[in-house]
Protein backbone atom coordinates (compact mmCIF):
# COMPACT_ATOMS: atom_id res chain seq x y z
CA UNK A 1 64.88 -64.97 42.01
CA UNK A 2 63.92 -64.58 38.30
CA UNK A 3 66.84 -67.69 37.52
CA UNK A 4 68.64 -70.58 38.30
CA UNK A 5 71.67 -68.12 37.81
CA UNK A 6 70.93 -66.14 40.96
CA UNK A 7 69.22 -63.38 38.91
CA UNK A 8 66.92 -60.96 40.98
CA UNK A 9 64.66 -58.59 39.01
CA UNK A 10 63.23 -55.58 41.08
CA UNK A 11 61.54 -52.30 40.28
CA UNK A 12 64.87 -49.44 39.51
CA UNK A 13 63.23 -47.12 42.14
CA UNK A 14 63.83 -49.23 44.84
CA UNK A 15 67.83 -49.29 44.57
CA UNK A 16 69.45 -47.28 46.42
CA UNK A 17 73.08 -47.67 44.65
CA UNK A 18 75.01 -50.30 42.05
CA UNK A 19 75.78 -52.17 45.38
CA UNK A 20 73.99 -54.01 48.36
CA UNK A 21 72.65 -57.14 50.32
CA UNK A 22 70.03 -59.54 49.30
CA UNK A 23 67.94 -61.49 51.76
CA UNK A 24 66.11 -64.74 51.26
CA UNK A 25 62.97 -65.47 52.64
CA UNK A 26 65.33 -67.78 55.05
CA UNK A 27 66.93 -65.20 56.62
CA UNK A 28 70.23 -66.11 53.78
CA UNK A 29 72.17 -62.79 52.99
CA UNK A 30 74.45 -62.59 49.82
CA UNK A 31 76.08 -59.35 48.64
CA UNK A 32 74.36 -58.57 45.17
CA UNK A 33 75.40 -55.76 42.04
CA UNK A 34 73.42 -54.34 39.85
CA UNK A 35 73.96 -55.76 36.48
CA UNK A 36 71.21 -54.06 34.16
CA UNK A 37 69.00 -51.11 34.44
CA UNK A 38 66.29 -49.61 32.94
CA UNK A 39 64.68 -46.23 34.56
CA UNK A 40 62.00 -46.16 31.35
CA UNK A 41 60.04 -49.42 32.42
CA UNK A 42 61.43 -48.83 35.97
CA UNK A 43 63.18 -52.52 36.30
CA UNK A 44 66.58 -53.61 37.43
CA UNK A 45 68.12 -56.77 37.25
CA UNK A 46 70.77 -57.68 40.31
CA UNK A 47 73.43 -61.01 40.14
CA UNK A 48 74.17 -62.49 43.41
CA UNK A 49 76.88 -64.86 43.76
CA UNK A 50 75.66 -68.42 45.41
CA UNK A 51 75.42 -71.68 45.03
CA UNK A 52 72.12 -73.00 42.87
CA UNK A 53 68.77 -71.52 44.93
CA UNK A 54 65.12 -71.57 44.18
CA UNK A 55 63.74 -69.17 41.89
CA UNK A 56 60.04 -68.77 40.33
CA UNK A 57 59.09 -69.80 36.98
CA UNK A 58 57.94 -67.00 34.50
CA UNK A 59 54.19 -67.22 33.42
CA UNK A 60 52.60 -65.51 30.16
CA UNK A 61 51.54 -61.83 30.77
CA UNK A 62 49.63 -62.07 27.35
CA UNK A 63 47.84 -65.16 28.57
CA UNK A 64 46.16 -63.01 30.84
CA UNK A 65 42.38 -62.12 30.68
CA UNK A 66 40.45 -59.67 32.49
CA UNK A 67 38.79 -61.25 36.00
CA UNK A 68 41.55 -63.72 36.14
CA UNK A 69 42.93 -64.49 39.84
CA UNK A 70 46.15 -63.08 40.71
CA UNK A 71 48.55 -63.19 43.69
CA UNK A 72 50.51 -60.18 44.99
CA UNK A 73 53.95 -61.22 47.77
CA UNK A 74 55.77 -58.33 49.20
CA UNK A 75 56.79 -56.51 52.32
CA UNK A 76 53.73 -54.15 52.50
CA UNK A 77 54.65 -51.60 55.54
CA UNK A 78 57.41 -54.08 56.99
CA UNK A 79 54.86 -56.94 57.08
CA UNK A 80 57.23 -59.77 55.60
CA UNK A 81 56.01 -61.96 53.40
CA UNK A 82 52.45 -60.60 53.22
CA UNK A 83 50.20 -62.40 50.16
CA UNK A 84 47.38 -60.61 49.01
CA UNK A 85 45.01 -61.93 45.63
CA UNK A 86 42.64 -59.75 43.13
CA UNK A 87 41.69 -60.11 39.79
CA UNK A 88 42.58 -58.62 36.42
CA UNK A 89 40.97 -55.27 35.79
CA UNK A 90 43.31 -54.88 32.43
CA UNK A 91 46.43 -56.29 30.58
CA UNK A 92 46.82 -53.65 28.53
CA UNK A 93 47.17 -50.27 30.73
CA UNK A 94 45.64 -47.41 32.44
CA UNK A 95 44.16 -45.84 29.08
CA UNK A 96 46.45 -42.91 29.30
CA UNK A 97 46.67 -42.33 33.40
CA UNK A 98 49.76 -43.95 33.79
CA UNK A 99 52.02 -44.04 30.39
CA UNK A 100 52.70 -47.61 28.87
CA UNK A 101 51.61 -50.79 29.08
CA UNK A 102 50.97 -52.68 32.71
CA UNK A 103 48.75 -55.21 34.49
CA UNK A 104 46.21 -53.74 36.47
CA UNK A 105 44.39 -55.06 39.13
CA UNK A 106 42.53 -54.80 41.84
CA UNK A 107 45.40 -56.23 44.27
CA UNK A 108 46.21 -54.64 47.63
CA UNK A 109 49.35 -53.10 47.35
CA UNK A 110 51.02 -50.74 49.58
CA UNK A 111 54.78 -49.63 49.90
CA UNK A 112 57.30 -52.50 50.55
CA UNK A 113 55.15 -54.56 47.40
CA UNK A 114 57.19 -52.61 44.63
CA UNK A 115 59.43 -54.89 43.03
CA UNK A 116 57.95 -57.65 44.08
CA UNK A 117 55.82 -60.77 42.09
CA UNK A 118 53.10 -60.78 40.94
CA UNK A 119 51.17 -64.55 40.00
CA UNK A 120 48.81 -66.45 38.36
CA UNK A 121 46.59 -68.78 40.19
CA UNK A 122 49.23 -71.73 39.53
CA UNK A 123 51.99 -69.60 40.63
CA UNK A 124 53.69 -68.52 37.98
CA UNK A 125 55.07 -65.04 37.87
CA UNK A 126 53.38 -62.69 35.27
CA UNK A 127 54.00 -59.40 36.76
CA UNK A 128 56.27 -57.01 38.96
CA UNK A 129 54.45 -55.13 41.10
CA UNK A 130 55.73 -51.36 40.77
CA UNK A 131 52.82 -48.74 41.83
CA UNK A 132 49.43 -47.69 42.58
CA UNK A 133 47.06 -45.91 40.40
CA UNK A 134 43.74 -44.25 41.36
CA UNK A 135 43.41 -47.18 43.97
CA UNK A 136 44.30 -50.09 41.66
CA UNK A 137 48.30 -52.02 41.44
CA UNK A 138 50.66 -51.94 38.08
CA UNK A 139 52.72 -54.84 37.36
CA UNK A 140 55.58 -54.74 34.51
CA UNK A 141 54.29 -57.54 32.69
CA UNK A 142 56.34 -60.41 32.20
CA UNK A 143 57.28 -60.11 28.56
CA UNK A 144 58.34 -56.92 29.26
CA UNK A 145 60.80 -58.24 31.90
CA UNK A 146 62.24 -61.07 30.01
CA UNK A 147 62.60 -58.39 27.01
CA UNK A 148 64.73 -56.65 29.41
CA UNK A 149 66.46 -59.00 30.44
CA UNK A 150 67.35 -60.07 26.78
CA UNK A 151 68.29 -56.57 25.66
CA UNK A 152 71.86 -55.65 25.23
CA UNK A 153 72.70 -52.82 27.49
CA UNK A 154 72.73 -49.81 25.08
CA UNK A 155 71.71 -46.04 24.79
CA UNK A 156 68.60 -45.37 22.90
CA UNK A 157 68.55 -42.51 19.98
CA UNK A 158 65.58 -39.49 20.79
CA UNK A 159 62.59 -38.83 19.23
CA UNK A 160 60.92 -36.24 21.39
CA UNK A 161 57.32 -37.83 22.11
CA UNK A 162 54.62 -38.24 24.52
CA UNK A 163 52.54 -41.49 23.62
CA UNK A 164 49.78 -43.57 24.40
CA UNK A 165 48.27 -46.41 23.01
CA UNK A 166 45.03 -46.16 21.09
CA UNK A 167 42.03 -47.43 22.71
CA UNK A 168 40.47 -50.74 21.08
CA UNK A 169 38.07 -50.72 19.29
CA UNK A 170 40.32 -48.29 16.56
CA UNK A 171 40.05 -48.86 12.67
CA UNK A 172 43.55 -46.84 13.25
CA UNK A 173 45.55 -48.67 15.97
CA UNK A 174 48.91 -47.77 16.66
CA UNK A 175 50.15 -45.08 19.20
CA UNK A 176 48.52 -41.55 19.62
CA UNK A 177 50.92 -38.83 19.98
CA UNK A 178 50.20 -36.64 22.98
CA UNK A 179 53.27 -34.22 23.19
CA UNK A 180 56.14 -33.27 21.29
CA UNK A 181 59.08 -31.60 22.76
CA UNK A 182 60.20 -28.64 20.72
CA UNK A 183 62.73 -28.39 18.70
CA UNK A 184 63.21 -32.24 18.85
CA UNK A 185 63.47 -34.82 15.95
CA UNK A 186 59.64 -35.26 15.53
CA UNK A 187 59.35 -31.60 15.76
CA UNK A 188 61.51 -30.83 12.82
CA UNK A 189 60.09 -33.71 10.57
CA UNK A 190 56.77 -32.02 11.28
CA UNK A 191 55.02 -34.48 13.00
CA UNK A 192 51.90 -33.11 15.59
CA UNK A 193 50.07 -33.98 18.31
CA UNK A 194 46.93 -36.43 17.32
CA UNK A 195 48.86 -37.93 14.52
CA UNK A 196 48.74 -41.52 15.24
CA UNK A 197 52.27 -43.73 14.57
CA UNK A 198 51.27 -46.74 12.65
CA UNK A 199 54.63 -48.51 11.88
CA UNK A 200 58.57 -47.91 13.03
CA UNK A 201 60.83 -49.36 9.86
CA UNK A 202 58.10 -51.09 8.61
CA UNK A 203 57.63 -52.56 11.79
CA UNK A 204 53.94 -52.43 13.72
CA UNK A 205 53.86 -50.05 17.00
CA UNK A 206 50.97 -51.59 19.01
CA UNK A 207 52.76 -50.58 22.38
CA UNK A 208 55.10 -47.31 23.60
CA UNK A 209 57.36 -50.28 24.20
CA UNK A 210 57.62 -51.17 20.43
CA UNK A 211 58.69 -47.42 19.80
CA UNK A 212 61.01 -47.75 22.48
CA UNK A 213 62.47 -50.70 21.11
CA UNK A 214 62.47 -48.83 17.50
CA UNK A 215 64.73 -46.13 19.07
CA UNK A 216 68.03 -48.70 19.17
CA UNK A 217 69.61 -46.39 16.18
CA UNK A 218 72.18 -44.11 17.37
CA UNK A 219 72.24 -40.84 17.60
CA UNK A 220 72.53 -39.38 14.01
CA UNK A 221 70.57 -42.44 12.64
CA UNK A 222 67.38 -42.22 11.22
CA UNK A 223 63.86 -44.22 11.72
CA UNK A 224 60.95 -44.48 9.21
CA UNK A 225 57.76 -43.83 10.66
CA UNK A 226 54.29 -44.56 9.37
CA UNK A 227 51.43 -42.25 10.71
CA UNK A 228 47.98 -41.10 10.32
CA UNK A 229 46.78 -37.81 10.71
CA UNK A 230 43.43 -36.49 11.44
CA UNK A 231 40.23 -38.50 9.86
CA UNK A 232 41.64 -39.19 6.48
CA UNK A 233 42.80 -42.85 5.97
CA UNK A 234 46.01 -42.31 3.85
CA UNK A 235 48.84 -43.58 5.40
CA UNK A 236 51.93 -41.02 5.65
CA UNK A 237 55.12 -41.53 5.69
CA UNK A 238 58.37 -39.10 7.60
CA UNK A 239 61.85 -40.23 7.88
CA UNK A 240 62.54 -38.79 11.40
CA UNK A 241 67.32 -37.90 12.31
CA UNK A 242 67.55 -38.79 15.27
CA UNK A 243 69.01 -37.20 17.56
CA UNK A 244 71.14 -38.11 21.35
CA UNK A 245 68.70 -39.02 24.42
CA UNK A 246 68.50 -36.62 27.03
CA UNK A 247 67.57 -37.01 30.58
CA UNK A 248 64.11 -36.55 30.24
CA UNK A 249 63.37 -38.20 26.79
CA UNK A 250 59.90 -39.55 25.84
């Protein structure tokens, strides 16, 4: 339970329709609907209707530091209830294996885990646990939830990119563009793979989930971006028409 409010916050893969049954960890069953989803960052928030139950207090994910202790609870292979610990390996992503930002760690994980917590040493939830990763487990990180879960529900615009953050240290941080789809709103404002986006309406990108949160103009709107290209220093400037998100939009 991510609330007093009987909110439940699981990974989106997991669901298997906008309707189903919850279970406590006392055996309690309530009939739950999917109020909120989000296939991008792979989360889902569910409402069940009860009387006041426990739920677990949300921690800082950008508290975290590398090494820190961490505590995994899931259903690993149909072992209920199964804890496992590891520490911190990075707060920051996967440096391009796995797109966008997530908690990595050296915590067992194995299926039955996704969707499930993720803690800090004083039990706090920082994290849901969502895959594995050349051997290591992703969280969502915490902010990202609660960013979710504060979102209104609407339709982003398209911009027609594959990012990834820049690796620290940069003198040119921001997000490196990987792919662009063709014939897509960054293709026709001319923008190219290896430019790096700086700034979204004059607001920093230092995450693919800033740009994400950039693309809230609807379709026919139009977004500012700030970019580098290549070695030279001089920041450019597009203004990128957006266009209608299709299925498969980056």
């Amino acid at each position: 339970m991510w609330s007093v409010k009987g909110r439940i916050v699981t990974n989106a893969h997991v669901l298997a329709g906008d309707s189903m049954r919850v279970q406590l960890w006392n055996g309690r069953q309530f009939p739950a609907r999917v109020v909120k989803k989000d296939a991008r960052r792979d989360l889902a928030a569910l409402e069940v209707d009860a009387e006041i139950i426990p739920f677990a207090a949300a921690g800082d994910s950008d508290a975290l530091r590398t090494g820190e202790l961490v505590i995994a609870v899931g259903n690993p292979l149909g072992f209920l209830g199964a804890v496992s610990t590891g520490v911190i390996h990075s707060t920051s992503g996967t440096n391009g294996l796995v797109p966008g930002n997530w908690i990595v760690s050296n915590v067992r994980l194995a299926p039955g885990n996704s969707g499930g917590p993720l803690a800090n040493a004083r039990g706090e939830i920082i994290g849901i646990n969502t895959m594995i990763a050349a051997g290591l487990g992703l969280a969502v990180p915490s902010k990202i939830v609660s960013r979710f879960l504060a979102a209104s529900v609407r339709p982003r615009a398209y911009l027609g990119v594959t990012v990834r953050t820049v690796p620290q240290p940069s003198t040119a941080q921001g997000l490196l563009v990987l792919e662009i789809a063709s014939q897509s709103p960054a293709a026709r404002a001319s923008l190219l793979p290896g430019d790096i986006l700086r700034a979204a309406n004059d607001r920093r990108l230092n995450s693919p989930e800033d740009l994400e949160d950039a693309l809230t103009a609807p379709a026919g709107g139009s977004l500012e971006l700030e970019f580098r290209r290549g070695d030279s220093d001089r920041a450019r400037r597009v203004v990128v028409h957006l266009a209608s998100e299709p299925s498969r939009a980056a």
